[in-house]
PDB file of N, CA and C in Angstrom:
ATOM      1  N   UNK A   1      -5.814 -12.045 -35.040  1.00  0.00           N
ATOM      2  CA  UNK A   1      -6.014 -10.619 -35.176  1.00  0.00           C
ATOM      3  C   UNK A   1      -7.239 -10.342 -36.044  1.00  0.00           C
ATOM      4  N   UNK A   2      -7.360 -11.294 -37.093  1.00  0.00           N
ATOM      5  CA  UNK A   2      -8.653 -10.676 -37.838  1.00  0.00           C
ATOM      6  C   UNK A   2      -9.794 -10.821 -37.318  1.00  0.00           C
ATOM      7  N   UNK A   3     -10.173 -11.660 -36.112  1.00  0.00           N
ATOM      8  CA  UNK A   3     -11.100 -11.919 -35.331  1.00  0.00           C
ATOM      9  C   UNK A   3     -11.731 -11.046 -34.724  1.00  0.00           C
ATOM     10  N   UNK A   4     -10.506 -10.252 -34.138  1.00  0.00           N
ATOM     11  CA  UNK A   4     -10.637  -9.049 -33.583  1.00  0.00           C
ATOM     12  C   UNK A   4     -11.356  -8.066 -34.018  1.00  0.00           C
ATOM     13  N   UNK A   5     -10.845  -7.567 -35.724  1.00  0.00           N
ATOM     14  CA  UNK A   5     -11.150  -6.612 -36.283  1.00  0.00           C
ATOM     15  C   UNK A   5     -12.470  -7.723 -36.516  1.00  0.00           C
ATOM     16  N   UNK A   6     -12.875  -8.075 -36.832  1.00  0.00           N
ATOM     17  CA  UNK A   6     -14.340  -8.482 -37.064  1.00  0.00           C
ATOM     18  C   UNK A   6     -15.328  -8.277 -35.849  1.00  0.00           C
ATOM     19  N   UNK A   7     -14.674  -8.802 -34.557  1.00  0.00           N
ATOM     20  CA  UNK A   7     -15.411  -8.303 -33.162  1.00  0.00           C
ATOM     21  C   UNK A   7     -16.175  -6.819 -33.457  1.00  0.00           C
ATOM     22  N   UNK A   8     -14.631  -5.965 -33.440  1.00  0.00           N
ATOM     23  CA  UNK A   8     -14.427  -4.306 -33.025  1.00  0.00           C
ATOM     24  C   UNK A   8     -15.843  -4.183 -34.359  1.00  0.00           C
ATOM     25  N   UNK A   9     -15.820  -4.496 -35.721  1.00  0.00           N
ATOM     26  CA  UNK A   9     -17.308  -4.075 -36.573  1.00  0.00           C
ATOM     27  C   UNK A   9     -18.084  -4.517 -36.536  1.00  0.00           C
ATOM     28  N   UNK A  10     -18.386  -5.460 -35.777  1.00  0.00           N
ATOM     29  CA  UNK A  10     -19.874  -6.122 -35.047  1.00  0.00           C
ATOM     30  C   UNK A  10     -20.438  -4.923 -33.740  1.00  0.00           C
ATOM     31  N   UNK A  11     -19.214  -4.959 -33.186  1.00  0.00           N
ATOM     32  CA  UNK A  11     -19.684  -3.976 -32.088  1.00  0.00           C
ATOM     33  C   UNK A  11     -20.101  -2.126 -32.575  1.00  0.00           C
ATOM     34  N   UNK A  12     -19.130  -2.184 -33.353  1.00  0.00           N
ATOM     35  CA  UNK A  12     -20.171  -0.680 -33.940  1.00  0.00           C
ATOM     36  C   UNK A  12     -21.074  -0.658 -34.787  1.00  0.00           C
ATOM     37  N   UNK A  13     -21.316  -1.412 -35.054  1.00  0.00           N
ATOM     38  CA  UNK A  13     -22.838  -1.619 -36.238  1.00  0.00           C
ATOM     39  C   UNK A  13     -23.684  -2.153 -34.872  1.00  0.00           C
ATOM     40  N   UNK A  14     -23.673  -2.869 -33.802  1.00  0.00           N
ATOM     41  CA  UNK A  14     -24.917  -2.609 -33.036  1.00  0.00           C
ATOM     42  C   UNK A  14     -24.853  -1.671 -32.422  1.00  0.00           C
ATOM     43  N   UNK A  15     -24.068  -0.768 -31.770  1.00  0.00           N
ATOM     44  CA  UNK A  15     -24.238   0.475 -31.243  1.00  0.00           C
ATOM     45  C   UNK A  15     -24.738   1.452 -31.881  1.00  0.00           C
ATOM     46  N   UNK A  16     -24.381   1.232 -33.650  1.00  0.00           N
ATOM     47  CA  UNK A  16     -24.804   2.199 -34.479  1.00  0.00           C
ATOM     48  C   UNK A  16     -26.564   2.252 -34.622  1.00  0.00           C
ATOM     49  N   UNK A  17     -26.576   0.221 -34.801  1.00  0.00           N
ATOM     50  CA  UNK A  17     -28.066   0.369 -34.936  1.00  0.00           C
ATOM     51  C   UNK A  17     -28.999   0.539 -33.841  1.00  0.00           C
ATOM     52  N   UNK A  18     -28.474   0.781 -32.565  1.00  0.00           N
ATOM     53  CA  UNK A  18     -28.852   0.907 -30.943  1.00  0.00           C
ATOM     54  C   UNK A  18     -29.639   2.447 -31.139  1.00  0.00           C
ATOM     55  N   UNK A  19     -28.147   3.377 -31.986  1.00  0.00           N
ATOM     56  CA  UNK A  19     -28.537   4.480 -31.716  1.00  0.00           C
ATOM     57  C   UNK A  19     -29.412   5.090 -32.978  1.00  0.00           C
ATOM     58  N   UNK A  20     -29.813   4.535 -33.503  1.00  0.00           N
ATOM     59  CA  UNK A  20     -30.676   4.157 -34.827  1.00  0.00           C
ATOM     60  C   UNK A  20     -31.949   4.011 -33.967  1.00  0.00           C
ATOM     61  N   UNK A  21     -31.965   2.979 -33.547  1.00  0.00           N
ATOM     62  CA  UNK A  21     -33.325   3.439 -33.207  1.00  0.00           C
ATOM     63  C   UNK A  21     -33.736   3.849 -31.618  1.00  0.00           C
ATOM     64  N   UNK A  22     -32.991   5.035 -31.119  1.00  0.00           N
ATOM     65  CA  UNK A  22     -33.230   5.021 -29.943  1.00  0.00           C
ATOM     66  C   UNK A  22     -33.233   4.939 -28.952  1.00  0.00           C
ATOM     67  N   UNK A  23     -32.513   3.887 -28.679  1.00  0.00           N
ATOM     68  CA  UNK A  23     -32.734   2.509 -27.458  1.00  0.00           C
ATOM     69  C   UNK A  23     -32.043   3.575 -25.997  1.00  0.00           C
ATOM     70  N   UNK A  24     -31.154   4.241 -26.636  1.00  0.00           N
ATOM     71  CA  UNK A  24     -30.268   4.943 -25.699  1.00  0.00           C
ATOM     72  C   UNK A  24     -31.103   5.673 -25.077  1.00  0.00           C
ATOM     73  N   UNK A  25     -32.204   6.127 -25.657  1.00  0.00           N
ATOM     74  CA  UNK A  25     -33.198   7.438 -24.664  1.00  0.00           C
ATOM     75  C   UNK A  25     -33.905   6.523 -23.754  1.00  0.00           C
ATOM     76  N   UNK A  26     -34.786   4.748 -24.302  1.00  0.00           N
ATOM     77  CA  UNK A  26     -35.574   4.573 -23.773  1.00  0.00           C
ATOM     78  C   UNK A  26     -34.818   3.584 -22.775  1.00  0.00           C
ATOM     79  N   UNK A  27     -33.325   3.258 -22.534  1.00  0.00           N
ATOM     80  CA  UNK A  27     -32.733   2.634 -21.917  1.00  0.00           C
ATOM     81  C   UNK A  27     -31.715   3.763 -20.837  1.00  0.00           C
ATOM     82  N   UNK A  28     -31.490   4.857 -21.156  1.00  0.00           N
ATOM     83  CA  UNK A  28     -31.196   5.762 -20.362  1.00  0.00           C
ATOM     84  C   UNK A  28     -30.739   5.515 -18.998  1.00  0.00           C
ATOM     85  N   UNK A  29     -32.026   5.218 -18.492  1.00  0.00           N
ATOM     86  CA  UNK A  29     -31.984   5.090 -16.555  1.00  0.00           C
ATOM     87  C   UNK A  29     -30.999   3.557 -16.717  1.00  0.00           C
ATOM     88  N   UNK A  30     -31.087   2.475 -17.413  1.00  0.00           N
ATOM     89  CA  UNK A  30     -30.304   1.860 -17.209  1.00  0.00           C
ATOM     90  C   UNK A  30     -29.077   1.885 -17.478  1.00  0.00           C
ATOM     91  N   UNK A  31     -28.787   2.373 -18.530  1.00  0.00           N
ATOM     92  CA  UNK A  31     -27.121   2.984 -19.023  1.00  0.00           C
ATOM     93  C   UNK A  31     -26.689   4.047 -17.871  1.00  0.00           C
ATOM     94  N   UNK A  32     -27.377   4.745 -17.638  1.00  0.00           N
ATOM     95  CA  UNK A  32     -27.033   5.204 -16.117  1.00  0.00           C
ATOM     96  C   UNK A  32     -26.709   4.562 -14.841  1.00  0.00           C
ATOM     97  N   UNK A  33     -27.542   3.644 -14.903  1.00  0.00           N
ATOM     98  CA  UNK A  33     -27.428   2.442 -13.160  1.00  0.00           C
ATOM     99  C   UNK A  33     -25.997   1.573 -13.782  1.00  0.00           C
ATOM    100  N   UNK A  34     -25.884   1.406 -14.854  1.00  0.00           N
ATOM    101  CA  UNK A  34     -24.388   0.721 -15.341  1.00  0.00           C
ATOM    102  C   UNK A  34     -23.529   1.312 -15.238  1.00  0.00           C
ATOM    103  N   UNK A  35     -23.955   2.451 -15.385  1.00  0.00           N
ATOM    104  CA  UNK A  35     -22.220   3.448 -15.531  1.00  0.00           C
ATOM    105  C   UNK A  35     -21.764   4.089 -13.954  1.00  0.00           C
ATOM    106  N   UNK A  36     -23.104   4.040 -13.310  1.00  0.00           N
ATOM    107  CA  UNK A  36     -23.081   4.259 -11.277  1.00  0.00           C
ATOM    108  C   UNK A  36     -22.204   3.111 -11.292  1.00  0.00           C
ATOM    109  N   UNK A  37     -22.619   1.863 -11.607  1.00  0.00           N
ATOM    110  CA  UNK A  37     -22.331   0.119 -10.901  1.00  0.00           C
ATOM    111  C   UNK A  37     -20.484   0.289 -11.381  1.00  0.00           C
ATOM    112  N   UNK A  38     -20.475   0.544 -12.726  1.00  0.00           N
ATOM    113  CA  UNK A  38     -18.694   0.808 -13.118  1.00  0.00           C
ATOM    114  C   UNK A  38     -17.935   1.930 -12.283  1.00  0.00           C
ATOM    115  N   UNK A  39     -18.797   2.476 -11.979  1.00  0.00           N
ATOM    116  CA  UNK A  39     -17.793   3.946 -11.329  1.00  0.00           C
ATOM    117  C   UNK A  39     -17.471   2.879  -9.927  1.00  0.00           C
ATOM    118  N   UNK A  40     -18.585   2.782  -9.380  1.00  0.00           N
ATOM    119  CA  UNK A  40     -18.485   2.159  -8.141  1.00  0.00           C
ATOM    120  C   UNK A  40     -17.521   0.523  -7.978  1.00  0.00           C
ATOM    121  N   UNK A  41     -17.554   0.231  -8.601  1.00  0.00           N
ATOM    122  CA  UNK A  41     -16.828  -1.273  -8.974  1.00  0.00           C
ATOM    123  C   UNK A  41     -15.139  -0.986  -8.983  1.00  0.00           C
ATOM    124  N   UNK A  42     -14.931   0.370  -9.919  1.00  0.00           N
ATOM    125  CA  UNK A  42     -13.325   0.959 -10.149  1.00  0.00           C
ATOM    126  C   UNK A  42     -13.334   1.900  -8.538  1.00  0.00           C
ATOM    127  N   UNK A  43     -13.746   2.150  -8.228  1.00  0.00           N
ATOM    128  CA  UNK A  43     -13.508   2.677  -6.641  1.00  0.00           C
ATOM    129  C   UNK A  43     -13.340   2.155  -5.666  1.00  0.00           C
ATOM    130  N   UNK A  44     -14.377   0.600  -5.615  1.00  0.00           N
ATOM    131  CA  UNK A  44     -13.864  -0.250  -4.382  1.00  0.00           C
ATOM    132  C   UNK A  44     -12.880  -1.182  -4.944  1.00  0.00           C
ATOM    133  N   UNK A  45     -12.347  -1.152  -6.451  1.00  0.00           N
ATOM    134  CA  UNK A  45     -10.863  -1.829  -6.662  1.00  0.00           C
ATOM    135  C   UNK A  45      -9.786  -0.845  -5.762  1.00  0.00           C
ATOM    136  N   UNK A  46      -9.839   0.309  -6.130  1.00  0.00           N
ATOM    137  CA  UNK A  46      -8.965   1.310  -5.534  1.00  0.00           C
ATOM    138  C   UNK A  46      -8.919   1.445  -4.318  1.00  0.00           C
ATOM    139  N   UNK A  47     -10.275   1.400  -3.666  1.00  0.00           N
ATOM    140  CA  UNK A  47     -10.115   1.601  -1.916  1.00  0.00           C
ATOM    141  C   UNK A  47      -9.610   0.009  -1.768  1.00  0.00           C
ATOM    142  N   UNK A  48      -9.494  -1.299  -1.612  1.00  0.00           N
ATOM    143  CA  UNK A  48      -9.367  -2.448  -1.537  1.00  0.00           C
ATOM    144  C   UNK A  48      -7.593  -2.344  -1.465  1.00  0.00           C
ATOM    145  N   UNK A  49      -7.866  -1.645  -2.641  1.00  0.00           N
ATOM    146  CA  UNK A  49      -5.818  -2.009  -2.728  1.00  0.00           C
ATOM    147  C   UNK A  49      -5.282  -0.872  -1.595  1.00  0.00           C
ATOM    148  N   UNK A  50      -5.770   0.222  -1.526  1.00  0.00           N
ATOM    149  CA  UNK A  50      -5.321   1.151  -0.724  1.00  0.00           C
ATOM    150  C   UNK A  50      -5.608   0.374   0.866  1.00  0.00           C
ATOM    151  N   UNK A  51      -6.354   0.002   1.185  1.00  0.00           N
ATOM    152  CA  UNK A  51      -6.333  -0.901   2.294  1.00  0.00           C
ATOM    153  C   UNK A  51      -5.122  -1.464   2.387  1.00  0.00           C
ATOM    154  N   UNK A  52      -5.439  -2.668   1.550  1.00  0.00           N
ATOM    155  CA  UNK A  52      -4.009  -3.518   1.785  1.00  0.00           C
ATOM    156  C   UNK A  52      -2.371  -3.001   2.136  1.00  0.00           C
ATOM    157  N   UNK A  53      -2.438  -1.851   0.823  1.00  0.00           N
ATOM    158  CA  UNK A  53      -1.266  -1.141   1.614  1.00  0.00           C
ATOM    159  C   UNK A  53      -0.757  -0.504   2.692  1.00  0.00           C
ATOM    160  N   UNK A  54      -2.025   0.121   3.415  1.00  0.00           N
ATOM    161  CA  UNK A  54      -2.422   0.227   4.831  1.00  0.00           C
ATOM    162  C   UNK A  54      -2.098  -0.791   5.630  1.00  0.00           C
ATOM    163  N   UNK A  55      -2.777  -2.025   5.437  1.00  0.00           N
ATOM    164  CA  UNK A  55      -2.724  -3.094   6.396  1.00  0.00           C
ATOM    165  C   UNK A  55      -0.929  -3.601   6.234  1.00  0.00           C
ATOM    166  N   UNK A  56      -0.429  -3.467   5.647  1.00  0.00           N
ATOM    167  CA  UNK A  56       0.844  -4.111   5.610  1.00  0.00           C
ATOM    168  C   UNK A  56       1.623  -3.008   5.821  1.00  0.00           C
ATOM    169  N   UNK A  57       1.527  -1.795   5.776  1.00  0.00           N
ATOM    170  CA  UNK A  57       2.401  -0.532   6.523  1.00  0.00           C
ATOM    171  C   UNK A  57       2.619  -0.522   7.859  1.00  0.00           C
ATOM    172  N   UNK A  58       0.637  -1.033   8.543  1.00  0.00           N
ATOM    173  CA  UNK A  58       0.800  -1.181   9.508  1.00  0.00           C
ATOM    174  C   UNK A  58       1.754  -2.428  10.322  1.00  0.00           C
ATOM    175  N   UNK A  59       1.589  -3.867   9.625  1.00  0.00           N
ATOM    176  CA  UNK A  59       2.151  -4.251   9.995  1.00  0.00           C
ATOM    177  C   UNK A  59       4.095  -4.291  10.451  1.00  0.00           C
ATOM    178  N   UNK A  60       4.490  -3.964   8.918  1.00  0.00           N
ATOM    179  CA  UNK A  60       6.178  -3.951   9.026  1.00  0.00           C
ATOM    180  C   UNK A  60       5.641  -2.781  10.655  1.00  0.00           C
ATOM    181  N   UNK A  61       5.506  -1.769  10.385  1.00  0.00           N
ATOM    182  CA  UNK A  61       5.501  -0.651  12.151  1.00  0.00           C
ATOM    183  C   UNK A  61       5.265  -1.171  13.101  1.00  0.00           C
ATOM    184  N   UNK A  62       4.571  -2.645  13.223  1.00  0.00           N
ATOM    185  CA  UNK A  62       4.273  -2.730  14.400  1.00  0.00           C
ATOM    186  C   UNK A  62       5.143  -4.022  15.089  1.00  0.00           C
ATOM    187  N   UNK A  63       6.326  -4.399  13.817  1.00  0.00           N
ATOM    188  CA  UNK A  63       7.192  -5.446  14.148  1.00  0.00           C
ATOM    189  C   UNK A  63       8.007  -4.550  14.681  1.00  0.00           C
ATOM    190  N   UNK A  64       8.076  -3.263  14.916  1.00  0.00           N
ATOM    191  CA  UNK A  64       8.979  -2.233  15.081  1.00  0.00           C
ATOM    192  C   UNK A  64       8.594  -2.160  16.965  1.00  0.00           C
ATOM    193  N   UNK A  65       7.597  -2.298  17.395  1.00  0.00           N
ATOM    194  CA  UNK A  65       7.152  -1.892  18.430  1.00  0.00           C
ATOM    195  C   UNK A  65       7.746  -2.434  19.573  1.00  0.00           C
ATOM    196  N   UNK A  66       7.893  -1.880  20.713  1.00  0.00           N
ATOM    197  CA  UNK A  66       8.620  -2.675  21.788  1.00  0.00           C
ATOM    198  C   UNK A  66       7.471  -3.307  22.905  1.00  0.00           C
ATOM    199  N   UNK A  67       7.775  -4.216  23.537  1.00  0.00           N
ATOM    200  CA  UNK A  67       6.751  -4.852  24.515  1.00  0.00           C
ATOM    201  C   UNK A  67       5.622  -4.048  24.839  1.00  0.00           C
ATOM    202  N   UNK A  68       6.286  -3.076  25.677  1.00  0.00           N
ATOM    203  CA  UNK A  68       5.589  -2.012  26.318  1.00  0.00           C
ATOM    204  C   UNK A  68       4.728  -1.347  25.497  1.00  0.00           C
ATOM    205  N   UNK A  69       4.863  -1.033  24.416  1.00  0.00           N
ATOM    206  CA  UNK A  69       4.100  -0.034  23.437  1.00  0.00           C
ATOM    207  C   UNK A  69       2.870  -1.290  22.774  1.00  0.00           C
ATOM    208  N   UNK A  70       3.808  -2.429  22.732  1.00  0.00           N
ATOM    209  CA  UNK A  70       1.928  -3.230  22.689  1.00  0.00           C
ATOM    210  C   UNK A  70       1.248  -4.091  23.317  1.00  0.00           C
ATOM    211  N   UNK A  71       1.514  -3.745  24.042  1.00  0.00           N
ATOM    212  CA  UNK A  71       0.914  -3.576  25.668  1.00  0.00           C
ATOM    213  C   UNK A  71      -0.174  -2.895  25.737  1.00  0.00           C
ATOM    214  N   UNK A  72       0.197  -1.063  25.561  1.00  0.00           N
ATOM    215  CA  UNK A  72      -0.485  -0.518  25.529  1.00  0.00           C
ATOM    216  C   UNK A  72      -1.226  -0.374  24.755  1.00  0.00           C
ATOM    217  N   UNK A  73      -0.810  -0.837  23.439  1.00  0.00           N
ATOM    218  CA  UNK A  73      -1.837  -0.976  22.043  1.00  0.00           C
ATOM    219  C   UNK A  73      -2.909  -1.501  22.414  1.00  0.00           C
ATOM    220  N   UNK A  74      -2.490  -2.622  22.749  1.00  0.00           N
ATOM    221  CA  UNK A  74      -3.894  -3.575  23.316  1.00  0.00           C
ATOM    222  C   UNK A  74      -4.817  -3.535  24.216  1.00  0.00           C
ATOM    223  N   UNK A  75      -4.126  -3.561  25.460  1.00  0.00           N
ATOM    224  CA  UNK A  75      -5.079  -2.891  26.240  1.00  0.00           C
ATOM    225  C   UNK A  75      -4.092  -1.859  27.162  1.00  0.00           C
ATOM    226  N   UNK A  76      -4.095  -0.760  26.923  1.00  0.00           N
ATOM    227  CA  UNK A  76      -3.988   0.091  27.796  1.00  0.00           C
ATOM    228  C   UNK A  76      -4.507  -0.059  29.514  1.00  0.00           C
ATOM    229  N   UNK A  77      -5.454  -0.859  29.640  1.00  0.00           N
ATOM    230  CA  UNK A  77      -6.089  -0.392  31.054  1.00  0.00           C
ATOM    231  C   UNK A  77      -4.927  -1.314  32.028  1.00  0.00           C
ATOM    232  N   UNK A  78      -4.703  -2.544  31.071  1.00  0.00           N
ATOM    233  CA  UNK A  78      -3.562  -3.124  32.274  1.00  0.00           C
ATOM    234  C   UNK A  78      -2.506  -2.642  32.575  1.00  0.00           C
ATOM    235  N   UNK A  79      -2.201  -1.559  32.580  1.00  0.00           N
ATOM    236  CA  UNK A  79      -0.542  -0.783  33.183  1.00  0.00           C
ATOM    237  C   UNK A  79      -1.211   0.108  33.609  1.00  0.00           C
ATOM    238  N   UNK A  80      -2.353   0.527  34.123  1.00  0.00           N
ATOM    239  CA  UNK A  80      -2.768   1.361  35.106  1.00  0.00           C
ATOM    240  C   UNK A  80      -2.679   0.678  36.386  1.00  0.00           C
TER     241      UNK A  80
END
């Protein structure tokens, strides 16, 4: 645990001295392209899992299906 608390005041004494001198205005566009890359990174975690739950909804439904219905799933044109 005290490691920790030694981490956590390392890390605000360089942020402190970051914003000490600046760095944040002249680094800006990149603290920006990082915080796009995180937004985007936590969104395709979320769409990814929402898939999966998709893909396996679909499946249990389609153990549900009778011959005929995937049949037509597949190809429809052969029962014309």
């Amino acid at each position: 645990m005290g490691l920790e608390v030694y981490k956590t005041e390392i890390i605000k004494a360089v942020i402190v001295e970051f914003l000490r001198r600046g760095l944040d205005k002249v680094y800006s566009k990149e603290i920006e392209e990082w915080k796009k890359y995180i937004r985007e990174q936590k969104f395709a975690i979320k769409l990814d899992k929402q898939m999966k739950d998709e893909i396996e909804r679909f499946t249990e439904d389609i153990k549900l299906w009778t011959v005929l219905e995937l049949k037509e799933f597949i190809c429809p044109d052969l029962l014309k």
